[in-house]
Protein backbone atom coordinates (compact mmCIF):
# COMPACT_ATOMS: atom_id res chain seq x y z
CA UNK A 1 -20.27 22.58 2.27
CA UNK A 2 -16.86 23.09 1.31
CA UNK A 3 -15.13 22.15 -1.96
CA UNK A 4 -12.19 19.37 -0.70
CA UNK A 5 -9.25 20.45 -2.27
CA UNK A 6 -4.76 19.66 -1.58
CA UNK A 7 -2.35 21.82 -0.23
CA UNK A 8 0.44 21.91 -2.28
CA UNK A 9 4.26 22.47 -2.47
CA UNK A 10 3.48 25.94 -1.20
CA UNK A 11 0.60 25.14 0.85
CA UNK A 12 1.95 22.44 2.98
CA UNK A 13 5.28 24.57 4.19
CA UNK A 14 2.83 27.19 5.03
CA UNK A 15 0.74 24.75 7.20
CA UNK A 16 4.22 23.64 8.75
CA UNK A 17 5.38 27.14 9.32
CA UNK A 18 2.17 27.80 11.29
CA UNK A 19 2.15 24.73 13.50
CA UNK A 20 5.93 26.26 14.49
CA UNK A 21 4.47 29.43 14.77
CA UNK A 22 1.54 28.56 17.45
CA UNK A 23 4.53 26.57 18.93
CA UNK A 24 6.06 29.89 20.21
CA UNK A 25 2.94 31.56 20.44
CA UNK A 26 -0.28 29.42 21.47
CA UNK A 27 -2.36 32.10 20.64
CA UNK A 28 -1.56 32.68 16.59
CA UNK A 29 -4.87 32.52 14.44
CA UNK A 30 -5.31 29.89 11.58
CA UNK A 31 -4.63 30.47 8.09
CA UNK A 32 -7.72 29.04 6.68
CA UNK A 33 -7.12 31.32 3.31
CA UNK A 34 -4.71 28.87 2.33
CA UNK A 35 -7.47 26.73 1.56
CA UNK A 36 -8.98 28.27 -1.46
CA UNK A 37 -5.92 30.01 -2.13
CA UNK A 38 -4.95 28.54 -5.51
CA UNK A 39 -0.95 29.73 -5.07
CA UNK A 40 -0.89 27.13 -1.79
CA UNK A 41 -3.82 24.46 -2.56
CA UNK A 42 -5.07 23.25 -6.13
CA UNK A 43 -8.60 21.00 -7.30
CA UNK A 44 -8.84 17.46 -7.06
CA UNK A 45 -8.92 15.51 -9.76
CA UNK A 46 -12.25 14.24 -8.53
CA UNK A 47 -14.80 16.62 -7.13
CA UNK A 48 -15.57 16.17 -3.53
CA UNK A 49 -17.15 18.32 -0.55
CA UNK A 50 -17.06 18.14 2.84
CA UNK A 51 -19.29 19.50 5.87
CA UNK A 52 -18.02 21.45 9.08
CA UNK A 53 -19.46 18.92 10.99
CA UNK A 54 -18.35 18.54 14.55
CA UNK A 55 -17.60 14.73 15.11
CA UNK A 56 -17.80 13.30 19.11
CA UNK A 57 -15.09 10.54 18.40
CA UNK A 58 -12.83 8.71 15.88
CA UNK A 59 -15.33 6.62 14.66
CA UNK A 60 -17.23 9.18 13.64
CA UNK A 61 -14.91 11.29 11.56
CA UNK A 62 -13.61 7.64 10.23
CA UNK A 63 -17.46 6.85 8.91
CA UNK A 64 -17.72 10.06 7.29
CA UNK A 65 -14.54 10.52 5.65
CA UNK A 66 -15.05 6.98 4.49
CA UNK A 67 -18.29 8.18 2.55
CA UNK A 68 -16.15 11.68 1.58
CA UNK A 69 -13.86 8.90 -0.03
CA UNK A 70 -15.95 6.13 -1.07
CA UNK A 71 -17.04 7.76 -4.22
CA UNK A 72 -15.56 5.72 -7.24
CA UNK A 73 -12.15 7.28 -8.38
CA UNK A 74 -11.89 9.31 -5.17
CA UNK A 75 -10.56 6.25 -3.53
CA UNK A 76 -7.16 6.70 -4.59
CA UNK A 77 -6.88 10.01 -3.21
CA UNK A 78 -6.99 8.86 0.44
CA UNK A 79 -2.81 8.31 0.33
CA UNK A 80 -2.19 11.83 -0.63
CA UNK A 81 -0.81 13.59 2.19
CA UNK A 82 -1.95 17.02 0.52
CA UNK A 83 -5.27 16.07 0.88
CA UNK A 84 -5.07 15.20 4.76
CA UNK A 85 -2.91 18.34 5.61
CA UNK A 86 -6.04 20.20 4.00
CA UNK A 87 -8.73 18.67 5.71
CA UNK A 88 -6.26 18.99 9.17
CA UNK A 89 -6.55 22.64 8.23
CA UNK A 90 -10.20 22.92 7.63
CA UNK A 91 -11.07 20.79 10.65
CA UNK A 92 -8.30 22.60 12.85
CA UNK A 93 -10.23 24.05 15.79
CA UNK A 94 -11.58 19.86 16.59
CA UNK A 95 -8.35 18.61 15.97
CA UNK A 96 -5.83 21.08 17.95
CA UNK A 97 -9.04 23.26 19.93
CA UNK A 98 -8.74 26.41 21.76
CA UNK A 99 -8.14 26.58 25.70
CA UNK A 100 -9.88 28.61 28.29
CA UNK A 101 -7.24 31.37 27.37
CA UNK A 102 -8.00 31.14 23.74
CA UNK A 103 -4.53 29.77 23.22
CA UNK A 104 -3.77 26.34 21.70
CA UNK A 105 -1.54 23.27 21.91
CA UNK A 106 -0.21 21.75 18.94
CA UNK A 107 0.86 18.36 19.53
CA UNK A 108 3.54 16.93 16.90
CA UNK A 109 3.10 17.64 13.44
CA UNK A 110 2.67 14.03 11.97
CA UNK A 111 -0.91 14.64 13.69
CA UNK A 112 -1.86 17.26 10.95
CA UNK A 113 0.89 16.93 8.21
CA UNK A 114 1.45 12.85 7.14
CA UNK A 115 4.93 11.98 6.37
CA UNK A 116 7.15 9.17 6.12
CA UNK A 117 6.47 5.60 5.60
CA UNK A 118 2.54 4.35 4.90
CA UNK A 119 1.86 3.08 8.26
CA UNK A 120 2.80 6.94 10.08
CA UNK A 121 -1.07 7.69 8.34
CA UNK A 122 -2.13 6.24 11.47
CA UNK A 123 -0.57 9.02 13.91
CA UNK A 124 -2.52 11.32 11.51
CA UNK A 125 -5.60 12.48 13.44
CA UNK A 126 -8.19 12.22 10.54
CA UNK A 127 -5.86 9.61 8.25
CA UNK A 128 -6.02 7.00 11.24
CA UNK A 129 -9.21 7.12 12.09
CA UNK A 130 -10.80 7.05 8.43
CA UNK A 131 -8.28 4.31 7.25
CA UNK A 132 -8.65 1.65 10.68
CA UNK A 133 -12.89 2.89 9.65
CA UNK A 134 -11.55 1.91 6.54
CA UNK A 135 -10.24 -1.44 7.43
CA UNK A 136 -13.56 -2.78 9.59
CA UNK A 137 -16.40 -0.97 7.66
CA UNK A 138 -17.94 -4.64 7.27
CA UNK A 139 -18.43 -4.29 11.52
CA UNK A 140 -16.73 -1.37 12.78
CA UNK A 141 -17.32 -1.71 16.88
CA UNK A 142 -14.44 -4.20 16.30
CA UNK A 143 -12.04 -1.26 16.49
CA UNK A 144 -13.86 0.73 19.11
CA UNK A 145 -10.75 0.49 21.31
CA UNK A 146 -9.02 2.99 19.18
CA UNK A 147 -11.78 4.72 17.43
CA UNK A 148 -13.76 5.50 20.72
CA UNK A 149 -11.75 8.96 21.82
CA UNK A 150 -11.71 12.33 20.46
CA UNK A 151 -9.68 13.61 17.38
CA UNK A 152 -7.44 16.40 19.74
CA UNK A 153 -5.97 13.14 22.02
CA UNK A 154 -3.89 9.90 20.80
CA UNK A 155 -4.83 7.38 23.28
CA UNK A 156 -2.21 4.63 24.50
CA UNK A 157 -4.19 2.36 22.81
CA UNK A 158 -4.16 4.53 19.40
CA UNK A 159 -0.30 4.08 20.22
CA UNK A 160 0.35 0.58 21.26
CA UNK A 161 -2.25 -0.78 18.90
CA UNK A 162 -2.69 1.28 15.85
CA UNK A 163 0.90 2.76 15.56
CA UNK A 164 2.27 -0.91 14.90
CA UNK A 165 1.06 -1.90 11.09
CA UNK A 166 1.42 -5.34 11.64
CA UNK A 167 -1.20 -4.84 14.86
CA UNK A 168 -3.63 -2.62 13.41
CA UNK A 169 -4.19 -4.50 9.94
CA UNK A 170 -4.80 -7.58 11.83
CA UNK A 171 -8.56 -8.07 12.81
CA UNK A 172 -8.05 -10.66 15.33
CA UNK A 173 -5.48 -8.70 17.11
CA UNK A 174 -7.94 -5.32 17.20
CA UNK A 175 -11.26 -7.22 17.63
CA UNK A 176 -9.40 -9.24 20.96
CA UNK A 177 -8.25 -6.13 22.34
CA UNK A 178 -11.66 -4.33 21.81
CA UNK A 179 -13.22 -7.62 23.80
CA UNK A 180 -10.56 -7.23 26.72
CA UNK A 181 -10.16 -3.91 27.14
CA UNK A 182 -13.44 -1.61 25.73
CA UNK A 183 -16.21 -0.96 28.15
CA UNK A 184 -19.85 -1.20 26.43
CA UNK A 185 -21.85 0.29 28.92
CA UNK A 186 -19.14 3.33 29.77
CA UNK A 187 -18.35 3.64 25.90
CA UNK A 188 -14.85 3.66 26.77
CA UNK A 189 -11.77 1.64 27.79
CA UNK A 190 -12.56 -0.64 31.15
CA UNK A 191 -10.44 1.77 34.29
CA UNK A 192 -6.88 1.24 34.72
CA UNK A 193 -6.43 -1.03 31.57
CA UNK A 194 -4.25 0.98 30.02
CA UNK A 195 -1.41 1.86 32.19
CA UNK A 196 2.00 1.99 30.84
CA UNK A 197 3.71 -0.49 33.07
CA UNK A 198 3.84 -3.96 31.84
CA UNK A 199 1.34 -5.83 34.61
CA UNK A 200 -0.47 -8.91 33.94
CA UNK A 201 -2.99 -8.13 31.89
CA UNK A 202 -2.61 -4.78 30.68
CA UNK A 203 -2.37 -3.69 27.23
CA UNK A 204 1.36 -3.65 27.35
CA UNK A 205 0.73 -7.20 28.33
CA UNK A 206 -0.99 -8.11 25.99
CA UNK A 207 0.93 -6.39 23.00
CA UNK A 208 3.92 -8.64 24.53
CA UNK A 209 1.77 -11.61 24.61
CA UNK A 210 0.72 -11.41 20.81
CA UNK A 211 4.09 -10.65 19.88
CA UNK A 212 5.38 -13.91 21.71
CA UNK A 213 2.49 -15.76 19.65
CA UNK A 214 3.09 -13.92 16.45
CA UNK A 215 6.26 -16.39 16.26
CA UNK A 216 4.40 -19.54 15.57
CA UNK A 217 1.15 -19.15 15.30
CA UNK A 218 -0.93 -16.96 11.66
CA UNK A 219 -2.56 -14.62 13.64
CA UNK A 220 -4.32 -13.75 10.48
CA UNK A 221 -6.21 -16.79 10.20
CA UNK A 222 -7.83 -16.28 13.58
CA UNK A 223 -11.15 -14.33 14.73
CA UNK A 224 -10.70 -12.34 18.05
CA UNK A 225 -12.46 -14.89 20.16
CA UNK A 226 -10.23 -17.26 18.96
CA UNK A 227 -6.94 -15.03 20.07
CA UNK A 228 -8.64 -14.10 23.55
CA UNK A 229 -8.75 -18.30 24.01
CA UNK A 230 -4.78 -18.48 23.38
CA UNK A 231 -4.04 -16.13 26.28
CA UNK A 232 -2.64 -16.73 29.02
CA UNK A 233 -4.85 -16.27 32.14
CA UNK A 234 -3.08 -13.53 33.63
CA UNK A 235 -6.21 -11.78 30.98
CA UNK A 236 -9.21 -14.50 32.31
CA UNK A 237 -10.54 -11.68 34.21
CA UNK A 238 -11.16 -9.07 31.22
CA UNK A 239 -12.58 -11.88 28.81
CA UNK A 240 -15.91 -12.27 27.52
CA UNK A 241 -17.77 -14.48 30.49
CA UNK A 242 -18.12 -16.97 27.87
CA UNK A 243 -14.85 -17.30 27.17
CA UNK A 244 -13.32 -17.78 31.07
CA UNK A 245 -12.53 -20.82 32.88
């Protein structure tokens, strides 16, 4: 177990010089002695510890960074974006992992270092997943559709679903694309539903679709099933059999 600290004024341009480093060189090693370094990270308020635990999906880092989190006054540290550039450091190797070569590829730096408005948490690859966990603890498999892959990819649903705030904070929107789209038995999206050309059906379809209804109709106030029943049936084929004509 680890003590969960923040990197800090120093600490963060150090992460960001590294991520520009490995960008020239894939095969740079990680600076994990900026963790416990106390000139570029500092205690939390709040004393918390996390395990090197090695996590199969979103969901799972989500669930257990929602416990990490859960405990009283730690709450309000889940906004800080020290705090996630730390634990993007200390779970590096899952979240940017070696290749065959022993080199990595870092993907854009959002991923490891939040920044900007609220909502860019959810390109964060341990922010999004713990705060969409976050959002649907009462039944998580509601999100499956963008909790199901691993924390080194950003699936096109992670992008067309969870990158839009108004999208991801809605249940009904989430829970109805989870009932189209999510395979049970494959634990994984249905194949070929989410391509990026807009054809009927598809997820860029259907992100159209709910924008169109989004204009007159409080998506808020509706369940999933109750969405999936509103669209058109260009999506009849990737409903629940109860709900098709």
């Amino acid at each position: 177990m680890s003590e969960l600290r923040r990197l800090n004024e120093q600490g963060i341009p150090e992460f960001t010089h590294f991520l520009q480093a490995i960008e020239a060189d894939g095969s740079v090693p990680v600076p994990l002695e900026i963790l416990a370094n106390p000139g570029t990270s500092e205690e939390l308020p709040v004393k918390l510890e996390v395990e090197q635990r090695t996590f199969t999906n979103r969901m799972g880092v989500g669930q257990y960074l929602y416990e990490v989190f859960s405990q009283g006054a730690a709450l309000r540290l889940d906004r800080d974006p020290g705090v996630w550039a730390w634990l993007a450091l200390f779970y590096f190797d899952q979240l940017c992992p070696s290749k065959t070569d022993g080199t990595r590829e870092v993907r854009e730096h959002v991923r490891y270092v939040p920044s900007g408005h609220a909502w860019r948490y959810y390109r964060h690859s341990l922010a999004g997943p713990y705060l969409i966990y976050k959002a649907y603890r009462d039944m998580p498999q509601r999100a499956r559709i963008v909790l199901y892959d691993s924390l080194d990819t950003l699936s096109d649903f992670v992008e067309q679903l969870a990158s839009r705030q108004d999208f991801v904070q809605n249940t009904a929107i989430i829970e109805a694309a989870t009932l189209l789209y999510f395979d049970e038995q494959r634990g994984r999206p249905k194949r070929g539903q989410s391509p990026k050309e807009h054809r009927p059906g598809t997820l860029r379809r259907f992100v159209d679709v709910v924008n169109q209804l989004d204009v007159t109709w409080d998506l808020f106030s509706l369940s999933g099933r109750e969405l999936l029943r509103m669209l058109p049936a260009e999506f009849d084929r990737h409903k629940p059999s109860d709900l098709r004509p």
